[in-house]
Protein backbone atom coordinates (compact mmCIF):
# COMPACT_ATOMS: atom_id res chain seq x y z
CA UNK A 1 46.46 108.58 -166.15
CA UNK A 2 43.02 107.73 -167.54
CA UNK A 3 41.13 104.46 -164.93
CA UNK A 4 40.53 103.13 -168.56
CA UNK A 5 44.03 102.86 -169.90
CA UNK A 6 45.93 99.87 -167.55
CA UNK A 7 42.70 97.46 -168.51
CA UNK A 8 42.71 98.56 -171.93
CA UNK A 9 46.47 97.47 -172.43
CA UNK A 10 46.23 94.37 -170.29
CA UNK A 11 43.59 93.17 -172.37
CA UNK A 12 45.61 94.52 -176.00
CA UNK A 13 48.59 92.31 -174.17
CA UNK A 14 46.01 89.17 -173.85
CA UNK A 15 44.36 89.94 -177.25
CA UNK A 16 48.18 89.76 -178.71
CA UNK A 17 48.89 86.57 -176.99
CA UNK A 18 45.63 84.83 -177.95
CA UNK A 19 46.41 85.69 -181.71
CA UNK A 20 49.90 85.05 -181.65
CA UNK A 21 49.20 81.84 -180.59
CA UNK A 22 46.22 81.23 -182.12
CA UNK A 23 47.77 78.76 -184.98
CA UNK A 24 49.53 76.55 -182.13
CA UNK A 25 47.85 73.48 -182.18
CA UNK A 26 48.51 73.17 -185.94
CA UNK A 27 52.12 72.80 -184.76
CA UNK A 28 51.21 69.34 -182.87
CA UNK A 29 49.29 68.24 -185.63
CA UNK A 30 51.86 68.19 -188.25
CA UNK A 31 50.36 64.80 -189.36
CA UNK A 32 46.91 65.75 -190.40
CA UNK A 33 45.99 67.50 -193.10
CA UNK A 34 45.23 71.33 -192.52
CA UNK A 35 41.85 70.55 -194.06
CA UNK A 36 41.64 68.38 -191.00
CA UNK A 37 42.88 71.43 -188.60
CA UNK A 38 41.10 73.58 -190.64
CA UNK A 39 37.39 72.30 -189.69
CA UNK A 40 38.34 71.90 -186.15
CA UNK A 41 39.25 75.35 -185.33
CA UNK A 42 37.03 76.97 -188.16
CA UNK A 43 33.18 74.74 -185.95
CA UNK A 44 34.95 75.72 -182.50
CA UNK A 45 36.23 79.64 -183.27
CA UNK A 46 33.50 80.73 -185.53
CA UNK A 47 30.00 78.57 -184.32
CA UNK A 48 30.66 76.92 -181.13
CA UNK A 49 32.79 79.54 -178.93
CA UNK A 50 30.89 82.64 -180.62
CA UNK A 51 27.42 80.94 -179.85
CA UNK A 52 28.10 79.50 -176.38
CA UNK A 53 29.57 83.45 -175.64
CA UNK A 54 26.25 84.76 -177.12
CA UNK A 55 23.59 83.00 -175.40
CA UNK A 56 25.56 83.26 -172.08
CA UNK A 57 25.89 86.79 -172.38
CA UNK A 58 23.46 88.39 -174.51
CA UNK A 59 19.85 88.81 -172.71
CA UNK A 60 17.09 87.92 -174.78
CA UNK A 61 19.06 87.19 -177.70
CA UNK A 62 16.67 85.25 -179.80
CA UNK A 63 14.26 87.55 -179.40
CA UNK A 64 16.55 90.47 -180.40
CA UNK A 65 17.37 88.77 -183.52
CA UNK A 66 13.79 88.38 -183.93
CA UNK A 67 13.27 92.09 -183.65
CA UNK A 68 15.78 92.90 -186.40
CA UNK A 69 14.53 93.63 -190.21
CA UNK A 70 16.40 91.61 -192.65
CA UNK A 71 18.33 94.18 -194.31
CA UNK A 72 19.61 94.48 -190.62
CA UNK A 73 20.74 90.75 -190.62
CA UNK A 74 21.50 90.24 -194.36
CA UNK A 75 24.51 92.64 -193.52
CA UNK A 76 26.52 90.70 -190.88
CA UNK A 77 25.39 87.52 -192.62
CA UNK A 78 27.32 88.66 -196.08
CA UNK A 79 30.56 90.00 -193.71
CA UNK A 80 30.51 86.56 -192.24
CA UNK A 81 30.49 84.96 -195.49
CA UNK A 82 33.32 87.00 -196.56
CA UNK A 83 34.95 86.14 -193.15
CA UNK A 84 34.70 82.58 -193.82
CA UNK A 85 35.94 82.58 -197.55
CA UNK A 86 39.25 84.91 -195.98
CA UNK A 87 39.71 82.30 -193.17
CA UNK A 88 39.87 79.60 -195.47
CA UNK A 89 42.55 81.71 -198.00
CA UNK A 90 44.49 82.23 -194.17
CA UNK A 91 44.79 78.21 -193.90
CA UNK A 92 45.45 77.97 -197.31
CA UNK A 93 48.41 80.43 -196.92
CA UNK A 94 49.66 78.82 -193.56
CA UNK A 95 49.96 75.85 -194.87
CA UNK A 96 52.12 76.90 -198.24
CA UNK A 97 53.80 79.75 -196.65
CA UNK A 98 54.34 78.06 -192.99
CA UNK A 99 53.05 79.78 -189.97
CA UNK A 100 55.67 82.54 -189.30
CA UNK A 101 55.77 83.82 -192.64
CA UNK A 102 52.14 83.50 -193.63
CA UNK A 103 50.91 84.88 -189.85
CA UNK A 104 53.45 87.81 -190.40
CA UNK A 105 51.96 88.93 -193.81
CA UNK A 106 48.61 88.64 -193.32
CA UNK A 107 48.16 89.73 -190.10
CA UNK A 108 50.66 92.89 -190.47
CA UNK A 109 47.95 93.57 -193.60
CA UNK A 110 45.32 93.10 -191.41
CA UNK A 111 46.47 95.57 -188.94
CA UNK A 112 47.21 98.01 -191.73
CA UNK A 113 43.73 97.80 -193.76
CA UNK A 114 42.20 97.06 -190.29
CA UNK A 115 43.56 100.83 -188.93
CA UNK A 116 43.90 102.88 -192.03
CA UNK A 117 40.46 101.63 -193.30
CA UNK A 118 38.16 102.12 -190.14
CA UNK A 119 40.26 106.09 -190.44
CA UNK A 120 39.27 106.81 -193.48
CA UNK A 121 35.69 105.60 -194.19
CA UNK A 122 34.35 106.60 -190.39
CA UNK A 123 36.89 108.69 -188.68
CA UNK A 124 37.37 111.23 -191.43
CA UNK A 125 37.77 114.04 -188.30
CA UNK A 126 40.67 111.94 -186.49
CA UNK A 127 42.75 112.41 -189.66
CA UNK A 128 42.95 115.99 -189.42
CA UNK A 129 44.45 116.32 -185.97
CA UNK A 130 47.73 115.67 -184.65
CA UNK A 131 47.38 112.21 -184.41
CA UNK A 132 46.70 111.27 -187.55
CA UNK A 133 51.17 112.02 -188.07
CA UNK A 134 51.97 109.32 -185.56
CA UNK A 135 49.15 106.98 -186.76
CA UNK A 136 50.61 106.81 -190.51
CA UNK A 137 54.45 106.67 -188.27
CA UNK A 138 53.17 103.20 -187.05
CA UNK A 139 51.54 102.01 -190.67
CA UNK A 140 54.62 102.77 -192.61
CA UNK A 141 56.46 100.94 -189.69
CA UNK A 142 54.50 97.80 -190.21
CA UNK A 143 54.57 97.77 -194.00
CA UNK A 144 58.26 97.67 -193.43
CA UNK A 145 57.65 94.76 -191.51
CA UNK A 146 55.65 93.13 -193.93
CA UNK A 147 58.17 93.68 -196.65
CA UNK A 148 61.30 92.70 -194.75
CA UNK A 149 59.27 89.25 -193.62
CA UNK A 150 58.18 88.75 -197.13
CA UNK A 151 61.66 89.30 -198.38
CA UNK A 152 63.26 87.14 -195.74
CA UNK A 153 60.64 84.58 -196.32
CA UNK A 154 61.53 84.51 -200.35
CA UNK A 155 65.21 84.19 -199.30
CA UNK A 156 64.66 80.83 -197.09
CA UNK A 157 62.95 79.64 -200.01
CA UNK A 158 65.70 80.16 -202.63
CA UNK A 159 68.05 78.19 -200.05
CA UNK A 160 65.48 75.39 -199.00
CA UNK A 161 66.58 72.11 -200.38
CA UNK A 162 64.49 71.47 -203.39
CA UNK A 163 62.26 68.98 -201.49
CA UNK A 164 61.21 71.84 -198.94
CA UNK A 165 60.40 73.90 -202.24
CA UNK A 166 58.67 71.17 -203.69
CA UNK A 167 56.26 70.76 -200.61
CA UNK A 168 55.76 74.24 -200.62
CA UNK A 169 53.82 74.59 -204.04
CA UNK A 170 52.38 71.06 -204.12
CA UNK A 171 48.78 71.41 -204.32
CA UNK A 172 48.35 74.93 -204.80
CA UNK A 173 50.26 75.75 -208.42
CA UNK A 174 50.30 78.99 -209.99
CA UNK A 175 49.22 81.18 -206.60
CA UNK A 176 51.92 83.11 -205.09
CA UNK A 177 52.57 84.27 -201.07
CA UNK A 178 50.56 87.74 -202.18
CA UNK A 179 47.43 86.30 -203.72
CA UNK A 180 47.20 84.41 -200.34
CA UNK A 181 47.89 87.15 -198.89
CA UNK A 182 44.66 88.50 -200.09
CA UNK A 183 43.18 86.81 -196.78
CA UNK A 184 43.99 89.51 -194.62
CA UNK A 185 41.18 91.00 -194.71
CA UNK A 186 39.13 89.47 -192.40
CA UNK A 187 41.16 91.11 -189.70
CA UNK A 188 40.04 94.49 -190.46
């Protein structure tokens, strides 16, 4: 067995429990809005946490960013914009959809655009060997997932009390659970 492999599933087992219980706290905040949730987690997971990391990590790290040409920082800038705009569609879905239905979707699209599309635009030799079979075994696996959550998550609705459905579309008319969906790709 490969020295890498027991420290590269411990941390895929912490990585898993850190995201599945990333939307927690919005639980014991039921009475806030999730705008109010929202800017919490969005100034301490995306500016204060990723800074704090940076500078305690990263030698030098001003001046490396000084070194870089702006076409070399315009890039990440842009992918963080568009990681910003799909974290705010992923509240937005949360809070119509409710977490387990709305973290099921996305992030089981996420984890199918985030492996087939790394495959196909960089990997283009992985595809042709053996493992490439088993890799497309574990997609179509997970888009079964995604449909039978989706479907069971259109079912609850149908037999919510017309309140629950009410509460569910207030604020957000004429958007369904798949253009919210649409955020999941900020976890490619």
């Amino acid at each position: 067995m490969p020295q890498y492999l027991l420290p590269g599933i411990a941390l895929t087992m912490v990585a898993g429990l850190m995201s599945g219980n990333c939307m927690l706290p919005m639980k014991l905040t039921r009475s806030w809005k999730w705008e109010n949730v929202w800017v919490i987690f969005s100034l301490v997971s995306l500016v204060v946490l990723p800074w704090t990391l940076a500078i305690a990590l990263v030698g030098n790290l001003f001046a490396t960013y000084h070194a870089l040409s702006i076409r070399q920082l315009a890039t990440p800038m842009l992918l963080g914009a568009g990681w910003g705009i799909a974290q705010i569609l992923f509240g937005i879905s949360v809070e119509r959809l409710g977490l387990g239905l709305a973290y099921a979707i996305i992030v089981g699209l996420g984890a199918v655009l985030g492996t087939l599309v790394p495959l196909f635009l960089d990997q283009r030799t992985a595809g042709k060997e053996h493992a490439m079979g088993y890799i497309l075994i574990g997609v179509a696996d997970m888009v079964a997932g995604i449909f039978l959550t989706a479907w069971g998550g259109q079912i609850r609705e149908r037999t919510a009390p017309q309140t629950t459905r009410t509460l569910l579309h207030q604020g957000y008319p004429g958007r369904s659970r798949w253009q919210y969906s649409a955020a999941s790709w900020h976890l490619c």
